[in-house]
Protein backbone atom coordinates (compact mmCIF):
# COMPACT_ATOMS: atom_id res chain seq x y z
CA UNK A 1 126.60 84.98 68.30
CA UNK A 2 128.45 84.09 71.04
CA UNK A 3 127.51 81.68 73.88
CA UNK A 4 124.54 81.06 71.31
CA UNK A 5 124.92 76.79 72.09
CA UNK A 6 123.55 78.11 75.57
CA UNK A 7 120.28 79.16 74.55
CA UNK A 8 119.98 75.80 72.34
CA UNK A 9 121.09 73.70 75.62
CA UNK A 10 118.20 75.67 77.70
CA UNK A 11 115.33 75.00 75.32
CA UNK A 12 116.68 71.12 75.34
CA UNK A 13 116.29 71.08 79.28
CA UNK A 14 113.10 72.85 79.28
CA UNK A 15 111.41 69.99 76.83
CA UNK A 16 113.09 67.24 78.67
CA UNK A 17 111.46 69.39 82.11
CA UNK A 18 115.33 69.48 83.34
CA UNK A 19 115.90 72.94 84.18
CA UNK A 20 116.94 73.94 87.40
CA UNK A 21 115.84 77.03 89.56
CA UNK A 22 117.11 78.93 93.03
CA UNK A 23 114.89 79.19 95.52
CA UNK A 24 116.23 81.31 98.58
CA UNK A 25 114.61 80.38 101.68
CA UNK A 26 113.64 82.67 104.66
CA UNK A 27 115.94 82.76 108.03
CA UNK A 28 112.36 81.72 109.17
CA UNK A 29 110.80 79.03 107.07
CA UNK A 30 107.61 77.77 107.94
CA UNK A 31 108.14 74.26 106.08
CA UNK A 32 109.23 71.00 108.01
CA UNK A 33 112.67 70.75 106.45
CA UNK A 34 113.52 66.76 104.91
CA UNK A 35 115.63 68.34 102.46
CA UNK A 36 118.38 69.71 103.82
CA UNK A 37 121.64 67.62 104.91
CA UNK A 38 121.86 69.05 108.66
CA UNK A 39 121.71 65.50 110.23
CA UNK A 40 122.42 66.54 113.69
CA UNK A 41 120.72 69.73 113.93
CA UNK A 42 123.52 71.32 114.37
CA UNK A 43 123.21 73.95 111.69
CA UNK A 44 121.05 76.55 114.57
CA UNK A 45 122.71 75.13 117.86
CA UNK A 46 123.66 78.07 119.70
CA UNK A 47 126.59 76.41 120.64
CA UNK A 48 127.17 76.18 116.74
CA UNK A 49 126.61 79.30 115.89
CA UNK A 50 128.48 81.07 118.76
CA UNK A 51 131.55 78.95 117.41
CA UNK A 52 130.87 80.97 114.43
CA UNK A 53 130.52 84.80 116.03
CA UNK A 54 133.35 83.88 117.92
CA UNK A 55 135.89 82.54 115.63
CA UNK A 56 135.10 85.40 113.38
CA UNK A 57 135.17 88.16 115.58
CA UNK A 58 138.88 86.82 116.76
CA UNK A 59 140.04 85.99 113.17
CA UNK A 60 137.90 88.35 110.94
CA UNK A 61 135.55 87.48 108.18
CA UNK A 62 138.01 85.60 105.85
CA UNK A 63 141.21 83.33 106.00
CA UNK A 64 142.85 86.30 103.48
CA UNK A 65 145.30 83.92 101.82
CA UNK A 66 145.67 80.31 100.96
CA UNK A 67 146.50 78.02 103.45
CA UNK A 68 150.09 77.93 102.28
CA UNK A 69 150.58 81.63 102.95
CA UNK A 70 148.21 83.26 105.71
CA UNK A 71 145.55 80.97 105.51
CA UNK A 72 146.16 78.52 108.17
CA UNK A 73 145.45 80.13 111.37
CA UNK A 74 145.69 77.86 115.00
CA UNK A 75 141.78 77.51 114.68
CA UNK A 76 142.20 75.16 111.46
CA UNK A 77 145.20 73.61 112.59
CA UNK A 78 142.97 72.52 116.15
CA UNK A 79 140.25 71.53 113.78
CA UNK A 80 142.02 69.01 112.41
CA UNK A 81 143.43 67.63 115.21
CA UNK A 82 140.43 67.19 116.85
CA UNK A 83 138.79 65.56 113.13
CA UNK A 84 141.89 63.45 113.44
CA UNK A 85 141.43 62.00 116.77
CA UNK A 86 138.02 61.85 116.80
CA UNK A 87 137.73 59.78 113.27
CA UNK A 88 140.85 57.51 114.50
CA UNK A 89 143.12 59.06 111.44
CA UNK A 90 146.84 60.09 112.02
CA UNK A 91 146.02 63.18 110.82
CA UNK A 92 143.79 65.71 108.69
CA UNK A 93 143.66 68.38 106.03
CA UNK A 94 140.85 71.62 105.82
CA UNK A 95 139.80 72.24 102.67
CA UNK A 96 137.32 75.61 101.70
CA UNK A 97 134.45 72.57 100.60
CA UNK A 98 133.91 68.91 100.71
CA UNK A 99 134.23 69.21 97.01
CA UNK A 100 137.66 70.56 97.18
CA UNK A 101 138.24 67.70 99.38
CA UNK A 102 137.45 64.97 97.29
CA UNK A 103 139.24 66.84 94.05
CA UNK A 104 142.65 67.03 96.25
CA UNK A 105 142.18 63.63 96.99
CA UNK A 106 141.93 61.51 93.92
CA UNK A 107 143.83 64.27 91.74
CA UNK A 108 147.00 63.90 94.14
CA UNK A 109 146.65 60.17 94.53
CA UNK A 110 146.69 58.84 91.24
CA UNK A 111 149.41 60.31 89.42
CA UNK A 112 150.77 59.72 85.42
CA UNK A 113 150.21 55.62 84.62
CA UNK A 114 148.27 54.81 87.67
CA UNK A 115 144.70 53.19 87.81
CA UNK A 116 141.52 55.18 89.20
CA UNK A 117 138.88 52.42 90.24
CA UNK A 118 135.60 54.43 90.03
CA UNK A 119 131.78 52.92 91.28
CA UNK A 120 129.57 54.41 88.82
CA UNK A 121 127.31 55.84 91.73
CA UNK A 122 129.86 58.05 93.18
CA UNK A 123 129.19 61.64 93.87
CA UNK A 124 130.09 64.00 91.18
CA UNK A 125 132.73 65.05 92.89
CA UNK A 126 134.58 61.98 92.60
CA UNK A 127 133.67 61.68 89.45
CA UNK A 128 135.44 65.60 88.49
CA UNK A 129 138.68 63.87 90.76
CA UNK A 130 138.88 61.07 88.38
CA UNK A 131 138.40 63.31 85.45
CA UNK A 132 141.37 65.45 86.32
CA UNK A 133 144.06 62.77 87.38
CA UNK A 134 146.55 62.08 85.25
CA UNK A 135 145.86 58.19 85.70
CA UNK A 136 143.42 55.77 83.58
CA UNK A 137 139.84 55.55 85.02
CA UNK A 138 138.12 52.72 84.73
CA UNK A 139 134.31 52.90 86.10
CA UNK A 140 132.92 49.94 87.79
CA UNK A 141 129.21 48.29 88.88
CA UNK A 142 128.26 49.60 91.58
CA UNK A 143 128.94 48.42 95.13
CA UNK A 144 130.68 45.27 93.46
CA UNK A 145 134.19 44.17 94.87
CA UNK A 146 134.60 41.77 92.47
CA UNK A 147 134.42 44.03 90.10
CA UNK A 148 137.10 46.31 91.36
CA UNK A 149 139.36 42.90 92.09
CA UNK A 150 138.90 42.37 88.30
CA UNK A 151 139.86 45.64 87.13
CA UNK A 152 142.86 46.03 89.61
CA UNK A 153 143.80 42.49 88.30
CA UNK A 154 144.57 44.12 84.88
CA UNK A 155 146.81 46.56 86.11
CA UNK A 156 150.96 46.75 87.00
CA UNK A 157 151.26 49.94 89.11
CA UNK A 158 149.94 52.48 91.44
CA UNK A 159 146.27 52.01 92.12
CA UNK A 160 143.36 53.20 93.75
CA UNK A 161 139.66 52.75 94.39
CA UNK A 162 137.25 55.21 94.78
CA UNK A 163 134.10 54.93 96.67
CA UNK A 164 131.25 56.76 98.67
CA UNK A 165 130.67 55.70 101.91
CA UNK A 166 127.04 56.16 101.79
CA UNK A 167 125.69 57.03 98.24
CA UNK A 168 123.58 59.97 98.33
CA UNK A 169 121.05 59.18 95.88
CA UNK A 170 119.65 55.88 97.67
CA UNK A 171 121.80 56.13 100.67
CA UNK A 172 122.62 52.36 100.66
CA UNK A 173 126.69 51.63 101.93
CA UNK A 174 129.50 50.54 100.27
CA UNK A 175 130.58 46.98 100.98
CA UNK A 176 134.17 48.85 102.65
CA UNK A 177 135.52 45.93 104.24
CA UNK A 178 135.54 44.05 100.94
CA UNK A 179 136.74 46.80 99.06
CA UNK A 180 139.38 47.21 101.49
CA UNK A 181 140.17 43.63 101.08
CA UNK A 182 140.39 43.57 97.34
CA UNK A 183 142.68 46.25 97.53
CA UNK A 184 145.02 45.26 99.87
CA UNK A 185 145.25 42.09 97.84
CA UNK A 186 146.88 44.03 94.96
CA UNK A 187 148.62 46.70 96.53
CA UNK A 188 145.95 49.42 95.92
CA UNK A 189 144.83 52.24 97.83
CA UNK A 190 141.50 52.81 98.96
CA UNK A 191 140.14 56.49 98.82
CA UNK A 192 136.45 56.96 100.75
CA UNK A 193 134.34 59.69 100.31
CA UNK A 194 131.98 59.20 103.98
CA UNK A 195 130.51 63.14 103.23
CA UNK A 196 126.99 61.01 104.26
CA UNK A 197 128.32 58.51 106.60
CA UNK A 198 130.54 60.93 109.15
CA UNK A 199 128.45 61.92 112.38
CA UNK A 200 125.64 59.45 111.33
CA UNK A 201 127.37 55.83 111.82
CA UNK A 202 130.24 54.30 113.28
CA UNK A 203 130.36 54.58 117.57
CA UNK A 204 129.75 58.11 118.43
CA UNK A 205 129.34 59.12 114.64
CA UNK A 206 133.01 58.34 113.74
CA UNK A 207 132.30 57.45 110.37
CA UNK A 208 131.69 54.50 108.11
CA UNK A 209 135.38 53.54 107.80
CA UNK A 210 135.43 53.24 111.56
CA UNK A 211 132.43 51.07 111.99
CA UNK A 212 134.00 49.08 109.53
CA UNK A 213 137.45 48.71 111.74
CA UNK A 214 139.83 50.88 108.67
CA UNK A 215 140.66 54.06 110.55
CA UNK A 216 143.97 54.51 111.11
CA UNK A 217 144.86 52.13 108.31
CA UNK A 218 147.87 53.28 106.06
CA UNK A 219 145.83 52.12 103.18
CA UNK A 220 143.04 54.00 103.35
CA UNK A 221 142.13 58.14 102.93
CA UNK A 222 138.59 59.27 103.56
CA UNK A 223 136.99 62.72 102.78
CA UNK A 224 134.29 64.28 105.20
CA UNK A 225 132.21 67.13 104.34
CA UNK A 226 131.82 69.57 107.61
CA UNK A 227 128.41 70.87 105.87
CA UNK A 228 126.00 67.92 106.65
CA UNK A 229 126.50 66.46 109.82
CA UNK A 230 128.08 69.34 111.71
CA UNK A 231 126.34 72.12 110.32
CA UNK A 232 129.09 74.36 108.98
CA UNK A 233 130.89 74.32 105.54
CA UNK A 234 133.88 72.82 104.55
CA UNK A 235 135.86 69.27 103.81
CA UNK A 236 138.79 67.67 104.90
CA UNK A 237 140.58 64.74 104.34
CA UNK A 238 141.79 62.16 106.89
CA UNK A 239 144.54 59.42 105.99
CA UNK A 240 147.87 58.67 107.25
CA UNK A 241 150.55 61.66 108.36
CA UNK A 242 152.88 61.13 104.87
CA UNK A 243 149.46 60.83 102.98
CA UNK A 244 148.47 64.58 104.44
CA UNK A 245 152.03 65.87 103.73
CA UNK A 246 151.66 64.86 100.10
CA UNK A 247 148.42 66.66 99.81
CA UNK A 248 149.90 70.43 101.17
CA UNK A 249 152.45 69.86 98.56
CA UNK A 250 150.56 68.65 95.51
CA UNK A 251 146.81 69.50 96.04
CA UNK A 252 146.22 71.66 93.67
CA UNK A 253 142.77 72.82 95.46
CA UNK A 254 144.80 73.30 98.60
CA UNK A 255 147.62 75.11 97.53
CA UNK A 256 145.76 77.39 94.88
CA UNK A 257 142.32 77.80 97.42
CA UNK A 258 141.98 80.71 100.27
CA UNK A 259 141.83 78.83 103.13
CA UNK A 260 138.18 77.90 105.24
CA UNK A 261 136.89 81.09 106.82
CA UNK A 262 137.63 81.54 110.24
CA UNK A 263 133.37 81.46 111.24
CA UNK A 264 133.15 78.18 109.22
CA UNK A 265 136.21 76.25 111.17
CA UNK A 266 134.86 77.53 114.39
CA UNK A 267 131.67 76.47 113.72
CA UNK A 268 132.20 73.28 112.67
CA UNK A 269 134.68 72.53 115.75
CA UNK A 270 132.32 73.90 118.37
CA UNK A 271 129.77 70.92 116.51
CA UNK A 272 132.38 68.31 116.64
CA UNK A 273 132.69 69.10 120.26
CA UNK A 274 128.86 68.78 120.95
CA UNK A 275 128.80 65.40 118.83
CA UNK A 276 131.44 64.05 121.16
CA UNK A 277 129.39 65.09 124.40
CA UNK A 278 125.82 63.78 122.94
CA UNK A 279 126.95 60.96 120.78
CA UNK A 280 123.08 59.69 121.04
CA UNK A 281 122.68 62.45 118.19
CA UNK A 282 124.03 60.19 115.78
CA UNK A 283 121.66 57.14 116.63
CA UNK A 284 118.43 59.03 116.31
CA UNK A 285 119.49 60.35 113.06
CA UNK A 286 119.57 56.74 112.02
CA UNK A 287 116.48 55.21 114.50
CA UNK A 288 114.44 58.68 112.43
CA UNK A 289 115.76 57.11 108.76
CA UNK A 290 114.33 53.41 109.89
CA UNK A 291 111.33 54.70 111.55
CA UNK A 292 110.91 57.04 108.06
CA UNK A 293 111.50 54.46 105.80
CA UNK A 294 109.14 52.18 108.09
CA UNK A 295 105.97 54.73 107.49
CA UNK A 296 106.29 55.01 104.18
CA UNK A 297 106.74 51.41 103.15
CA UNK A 298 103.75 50.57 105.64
CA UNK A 299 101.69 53.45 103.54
CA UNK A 300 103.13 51.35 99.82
CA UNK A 301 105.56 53.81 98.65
CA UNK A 302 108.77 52.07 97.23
CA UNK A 303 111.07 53.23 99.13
CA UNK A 304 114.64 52.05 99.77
CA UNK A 305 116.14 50.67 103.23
CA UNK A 306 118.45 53.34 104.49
CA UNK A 307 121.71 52.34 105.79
CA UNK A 308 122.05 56.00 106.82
CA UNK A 309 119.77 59.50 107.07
CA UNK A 310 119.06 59.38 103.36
CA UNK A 311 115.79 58.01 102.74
CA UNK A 312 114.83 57.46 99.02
CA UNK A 313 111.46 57.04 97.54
CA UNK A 314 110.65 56.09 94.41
CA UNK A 315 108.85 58.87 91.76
CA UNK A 316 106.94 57.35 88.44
CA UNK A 317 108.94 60.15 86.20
CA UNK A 318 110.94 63.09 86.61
CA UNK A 319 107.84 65.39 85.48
CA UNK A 320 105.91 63.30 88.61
CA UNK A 321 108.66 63.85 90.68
CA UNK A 322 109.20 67.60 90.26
CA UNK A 323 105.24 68.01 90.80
CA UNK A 324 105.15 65.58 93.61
CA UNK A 325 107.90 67.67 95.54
CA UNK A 326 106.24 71.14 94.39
CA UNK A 327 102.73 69.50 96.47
CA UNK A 328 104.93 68.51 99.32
CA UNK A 329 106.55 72.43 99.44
CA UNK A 330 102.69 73.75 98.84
CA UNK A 331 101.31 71.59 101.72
CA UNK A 332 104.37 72.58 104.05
CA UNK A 333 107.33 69.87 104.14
CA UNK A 334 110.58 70.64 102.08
CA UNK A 335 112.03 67.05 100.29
CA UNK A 336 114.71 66.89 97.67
CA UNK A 337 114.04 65.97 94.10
CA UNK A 338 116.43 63.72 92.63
CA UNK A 339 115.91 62.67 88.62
CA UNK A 340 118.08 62.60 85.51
CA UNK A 341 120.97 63.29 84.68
CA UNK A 342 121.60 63.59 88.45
CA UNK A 343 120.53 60.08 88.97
CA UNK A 344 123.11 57.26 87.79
CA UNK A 345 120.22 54.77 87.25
CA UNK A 346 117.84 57.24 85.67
CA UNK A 347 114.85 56.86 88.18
CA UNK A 348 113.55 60.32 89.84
CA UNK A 349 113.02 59.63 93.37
CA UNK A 350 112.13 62.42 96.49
CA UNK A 351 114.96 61.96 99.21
CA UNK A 352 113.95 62.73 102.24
CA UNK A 353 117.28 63.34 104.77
CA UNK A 354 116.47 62.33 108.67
CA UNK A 355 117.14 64.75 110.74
CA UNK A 356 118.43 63.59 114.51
CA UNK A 357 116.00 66.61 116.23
CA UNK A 358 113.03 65.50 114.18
CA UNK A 359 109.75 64.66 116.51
CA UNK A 360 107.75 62.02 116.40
CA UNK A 361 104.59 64.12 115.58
CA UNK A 362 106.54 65.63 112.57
CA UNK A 363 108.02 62.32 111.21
CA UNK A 364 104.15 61.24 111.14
CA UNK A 365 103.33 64.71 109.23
CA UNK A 366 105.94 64.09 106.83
CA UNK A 367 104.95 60.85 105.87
CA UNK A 368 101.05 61.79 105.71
CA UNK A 369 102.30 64.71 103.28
CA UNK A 370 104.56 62.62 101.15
CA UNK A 371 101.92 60.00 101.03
CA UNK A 372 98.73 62.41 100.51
CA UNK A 373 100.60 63.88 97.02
CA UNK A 374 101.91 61.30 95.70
CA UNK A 375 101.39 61.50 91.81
């Protein structure tokens, strides 16, 4: 029969307690939301969502073409721009997701016979990048610059290293600086993925690269999502001007890709434009992850130091895990379940995201709920 592996690969994730469901949520949801990625709050700002109504009433519904051929419209072309300046960056390219972002990225930056440096706790989409350049990947420890010294030592050609910003599972930060360092020292490029680290750190909510002094250096790309910190949907990447020309011409997810729709590039400029009025947003998303992480330690749940919004706690297993996030839903807070194989390290953890409107009366119901169901 065909597709019959399929029903063999379902009955293997529903013994191992793997299998994955939607769950569509209400415009209204009653739950306190620590799940989500909306850092700012920006997702329901009216000046968000007005960005949206308007861009889409003035450019319709949809880009209708890739941004090669009708796609591009003077709405993207302001968005990046503005992404540009405000991340320090010579310039910037829109892409439809983050994902596409991060795809275009290592794909058109490590061609035939170069070397992909890869930490093994990067984001799956870094991961797909690697898997369809044409160069050798070689997967490091993680967060280790000796490590990617080492394996850039082996090689004679082009280069690059790969790296989140933030990792999402634990949301601990990459050591950038050294990698950057390393790097230079061979002649390598450094390609940042700072989907969890844009509108959280760096002045303002400029970005991990910035607070580390790299934007604007014509050594280094970086990736943003727009979907986490300003509440739209999209990517883009940010790198030097001859580094973005490269990517409209050999991108594959650019060229081949109908363009970001109009409400999503509007939206996510009118939030850009609020983050640069009320940078504050940005250090209260961080104060709420210390102040989170502080409860919950205080209360002896393992949980990790954030260097971001992402908080991580510990779960005993992934069974635990799944039933100590389906209490949390059934007693009113929302938290994300993280176990295998979407965990690197293979330990299920909640993680909680801090949110920069969160109150101080619901940071102390969250952690009551969290710690109240544990397993």
């Amino acid at each position: 029969m065909a597709f019959g592996w399929i029903d063999d690969q379902a009955e293997l994730r529903r013994r191992a307690g793997l299998v994955r469901t939607l769950r569509p949520r209400p415009a209204d949801s009653p739950l306190l939301d620590l799940a989500s990625n909306d850092y700012l709050g920006l997702a329901r700002h009216p000046e968000v969502v007005e960005g949206a109504i308007v861009s889409a009433r003035t450019w319709g519904g949809g880009a209708t073409g890739s941004r090669l051929v009708t796609g591009t419209t003077a709405l993207h072309t302001g968005l990046e721009r503005e992404l540009a300046d405000f991340c320090g960056f010579e310039a910037a390219l829109v892409f439809s997701s983050g994902y596409a972002a991060n795809l275009a990225a290592v794909t058109a930056l490590a061609p035939h016979g170069s070397l992909i440096v890869s930490d093994t706790g990067n984001h799956a989409s870094l991961i797909d990048g690697c898997r369809l350049a044409r160069g050798t990947t070689q997967v490091v420890a993680h967060a280790a610059p000796d490590a990617v010294r080492k394996a850039l030592q082996t090689h004679d050609g082009p280069a690059v290293a790969v790296s989140d910003t933030v990792f999402s599972v634990d949301g601990d930060a990459a050591p950038l600086t050294e990698l950057a360092t390393a790097c230079r020292d061979h002649g390598a490029g450094l390609v940042v993925d700072d989907a969890h680290g844009f509108g959280v750190l760096g002045d303002g909510g400029r970005g991990a690269p910035h607070a580390a002094g790299l934007a604007g250096s014509d050594d280094v790309v970086v990736t943003i999502t727009l979907s986490k910190s300003l509440g739209s949907q999209g990517g883009a990447v940010l790198g030097p001007a001859r580094v973005i020309e490269h990517l409209v011409n050999a991108a594959r997810t650019f060229i081949f890709d109908t363009g970001l729709a109009p409400a999503a590039a509007g939206a996510a400029l009118a939030a850009l434009r609020l983050l640069r009025r009320e940078p504050e947003r940005a250090t209260r998303a961080r104060e709420v992850a210390r102040e989170l992480h502080a409860r919950l330690t205080a209360a002896g749940l393992e949980a990790v130091r954030p260097d971001a919004a992402v908080v991580s706690v510990r779960a005993p297993s992934p069974e635990g895990a799944v039933r100590w996030a389906a209490d949390c839903r059934a007693t009113g807070l929302a938290v994300g379940c993280f176990r295998p194989p979407s965990v690197p390290d293979g330990i299920s953890r909640l993680r909680l995201t801090a949110r920069a409107d969160l109150s101080e009366a619901q940071i102390e119901r969250a952690v009551g709920v969290i710690g109240e169901t544990r397993p």
